[in-house]
C-alpha atoms as a PDB file:
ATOM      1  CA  UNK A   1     120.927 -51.762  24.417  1.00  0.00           C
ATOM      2  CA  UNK A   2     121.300 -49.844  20.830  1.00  0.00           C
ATOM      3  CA  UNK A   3     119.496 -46.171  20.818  1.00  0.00           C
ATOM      4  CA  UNK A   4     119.248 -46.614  24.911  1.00  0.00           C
ATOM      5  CA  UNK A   5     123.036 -45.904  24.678  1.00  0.00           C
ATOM      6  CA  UNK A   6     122.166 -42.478  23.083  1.00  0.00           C
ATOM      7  CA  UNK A   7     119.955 -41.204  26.317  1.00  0.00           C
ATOM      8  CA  UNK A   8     122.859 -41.800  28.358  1.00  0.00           C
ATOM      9  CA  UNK A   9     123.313 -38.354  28.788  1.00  0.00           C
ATOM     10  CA  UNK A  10     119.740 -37.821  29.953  1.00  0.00           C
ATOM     11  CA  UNK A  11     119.406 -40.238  32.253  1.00  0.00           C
ATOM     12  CA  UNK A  12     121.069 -40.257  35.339  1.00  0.00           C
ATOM     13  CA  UNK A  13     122.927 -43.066  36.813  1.00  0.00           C
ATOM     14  CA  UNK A  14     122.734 -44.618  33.598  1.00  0.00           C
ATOM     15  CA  UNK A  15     125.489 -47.344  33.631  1.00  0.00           C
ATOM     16  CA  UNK A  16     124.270 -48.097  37.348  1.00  0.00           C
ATOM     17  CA  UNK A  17     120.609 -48.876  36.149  1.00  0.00           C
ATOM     18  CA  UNK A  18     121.085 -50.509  33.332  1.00  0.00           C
ATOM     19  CA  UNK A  19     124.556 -52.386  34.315  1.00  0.00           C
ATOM     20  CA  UNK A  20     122.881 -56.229  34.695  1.00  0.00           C
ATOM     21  CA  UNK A  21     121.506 -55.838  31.214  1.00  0.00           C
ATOM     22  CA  UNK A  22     124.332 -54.742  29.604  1.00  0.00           C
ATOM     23  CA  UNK A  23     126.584 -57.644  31.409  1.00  0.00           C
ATOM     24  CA  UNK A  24     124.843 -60.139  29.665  1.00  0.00           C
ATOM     25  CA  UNK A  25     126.118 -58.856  26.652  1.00  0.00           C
ATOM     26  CA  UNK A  26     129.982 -59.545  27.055  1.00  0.00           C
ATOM     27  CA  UNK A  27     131.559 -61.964  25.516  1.00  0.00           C
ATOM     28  CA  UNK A  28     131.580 -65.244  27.384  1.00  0.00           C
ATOM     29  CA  UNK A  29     128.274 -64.185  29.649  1.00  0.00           C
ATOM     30  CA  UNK A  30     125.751 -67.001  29.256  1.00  0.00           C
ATOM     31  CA  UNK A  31     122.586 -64.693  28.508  1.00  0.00           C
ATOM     32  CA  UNK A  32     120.288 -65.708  31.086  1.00  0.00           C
ATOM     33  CA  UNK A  33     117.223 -63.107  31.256  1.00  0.00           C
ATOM     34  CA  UNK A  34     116.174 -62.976  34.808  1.00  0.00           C
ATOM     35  CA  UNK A  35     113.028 -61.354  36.356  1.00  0.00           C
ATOM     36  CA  UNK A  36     115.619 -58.242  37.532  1.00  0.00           C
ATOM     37  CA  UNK A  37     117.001 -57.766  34.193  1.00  0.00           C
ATOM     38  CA  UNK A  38     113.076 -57.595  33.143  1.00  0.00           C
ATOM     39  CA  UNK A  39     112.781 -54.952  35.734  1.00  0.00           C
ATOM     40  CA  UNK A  40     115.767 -52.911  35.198  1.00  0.00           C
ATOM     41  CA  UNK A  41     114.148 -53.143  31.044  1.00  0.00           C
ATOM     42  CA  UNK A  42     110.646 -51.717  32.190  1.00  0.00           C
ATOM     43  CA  UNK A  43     112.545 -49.125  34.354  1.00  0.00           C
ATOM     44  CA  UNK A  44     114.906 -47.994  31.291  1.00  0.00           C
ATOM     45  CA  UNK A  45     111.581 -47.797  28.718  1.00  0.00           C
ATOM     46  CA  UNK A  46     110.036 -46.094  31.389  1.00  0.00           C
ATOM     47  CA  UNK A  47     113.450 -43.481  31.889  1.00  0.00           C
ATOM     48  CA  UNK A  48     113.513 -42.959  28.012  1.00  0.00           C
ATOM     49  CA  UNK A  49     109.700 -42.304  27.750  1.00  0.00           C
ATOM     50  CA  UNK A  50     109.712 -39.396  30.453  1.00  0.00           C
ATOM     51  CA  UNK A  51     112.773 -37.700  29.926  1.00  0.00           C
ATOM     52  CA  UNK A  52     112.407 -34.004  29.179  1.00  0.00           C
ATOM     53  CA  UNK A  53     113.919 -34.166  25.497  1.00  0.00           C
ATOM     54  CA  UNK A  54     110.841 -36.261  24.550  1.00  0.00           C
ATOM     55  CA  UNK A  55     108.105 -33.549  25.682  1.00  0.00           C
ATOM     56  CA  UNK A  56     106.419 -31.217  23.106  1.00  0.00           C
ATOM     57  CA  UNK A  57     108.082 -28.223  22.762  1.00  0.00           C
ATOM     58  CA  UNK A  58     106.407 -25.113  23.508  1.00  0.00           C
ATOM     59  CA  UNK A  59     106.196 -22.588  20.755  1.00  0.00           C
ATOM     60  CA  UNK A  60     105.290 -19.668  23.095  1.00  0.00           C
ATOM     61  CA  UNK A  61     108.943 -19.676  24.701  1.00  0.00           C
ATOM     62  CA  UNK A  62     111.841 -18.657  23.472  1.00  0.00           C
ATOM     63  CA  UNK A  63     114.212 -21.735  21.877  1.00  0.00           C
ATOM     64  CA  UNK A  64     118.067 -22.684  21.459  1.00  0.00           C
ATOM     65  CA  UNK A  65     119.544 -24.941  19.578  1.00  0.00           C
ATOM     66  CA  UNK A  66     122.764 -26.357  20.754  1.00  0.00           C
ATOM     67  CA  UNK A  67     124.573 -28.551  18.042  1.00  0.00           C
ATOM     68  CA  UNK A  68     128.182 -29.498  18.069  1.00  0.00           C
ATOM     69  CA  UNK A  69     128.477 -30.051  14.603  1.00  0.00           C
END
């Protein structure tokens, strides 16, 4: 799951969606990739894809940057 981690924030319900992927990462899961966990991977690329941070931003308006570092 990697960088999908990082849209966590974005995305929400996250742990709900993607919860039968990331099971098959613990340890002693047999990784078996079913036809739902190929679903529940379309639906997440799809999520990621569409969320508002990924749009063009729009030099006309007025911007903030938020940073917490």
């Amino acid at each position: 799951m990697g960088l999908v981690g990082y849209y966590r924030g974005f995305i929400g319900g996250f742990s709900d969606i993607s919860h039968p992927v990331t099971y098959l990462q613990k340890k002693g899961v047999k990784f078996e990739w079913t036809i739902g966990c190929e679903a529940i991977f379309k639906l997440l690329k799809k999520l990621i894809t569409s969320a508002i941070v990924l749009k063009i931003v729009d030099l006309n308006k007025n911007l903030v940057a938020c940073t917490n570092a």
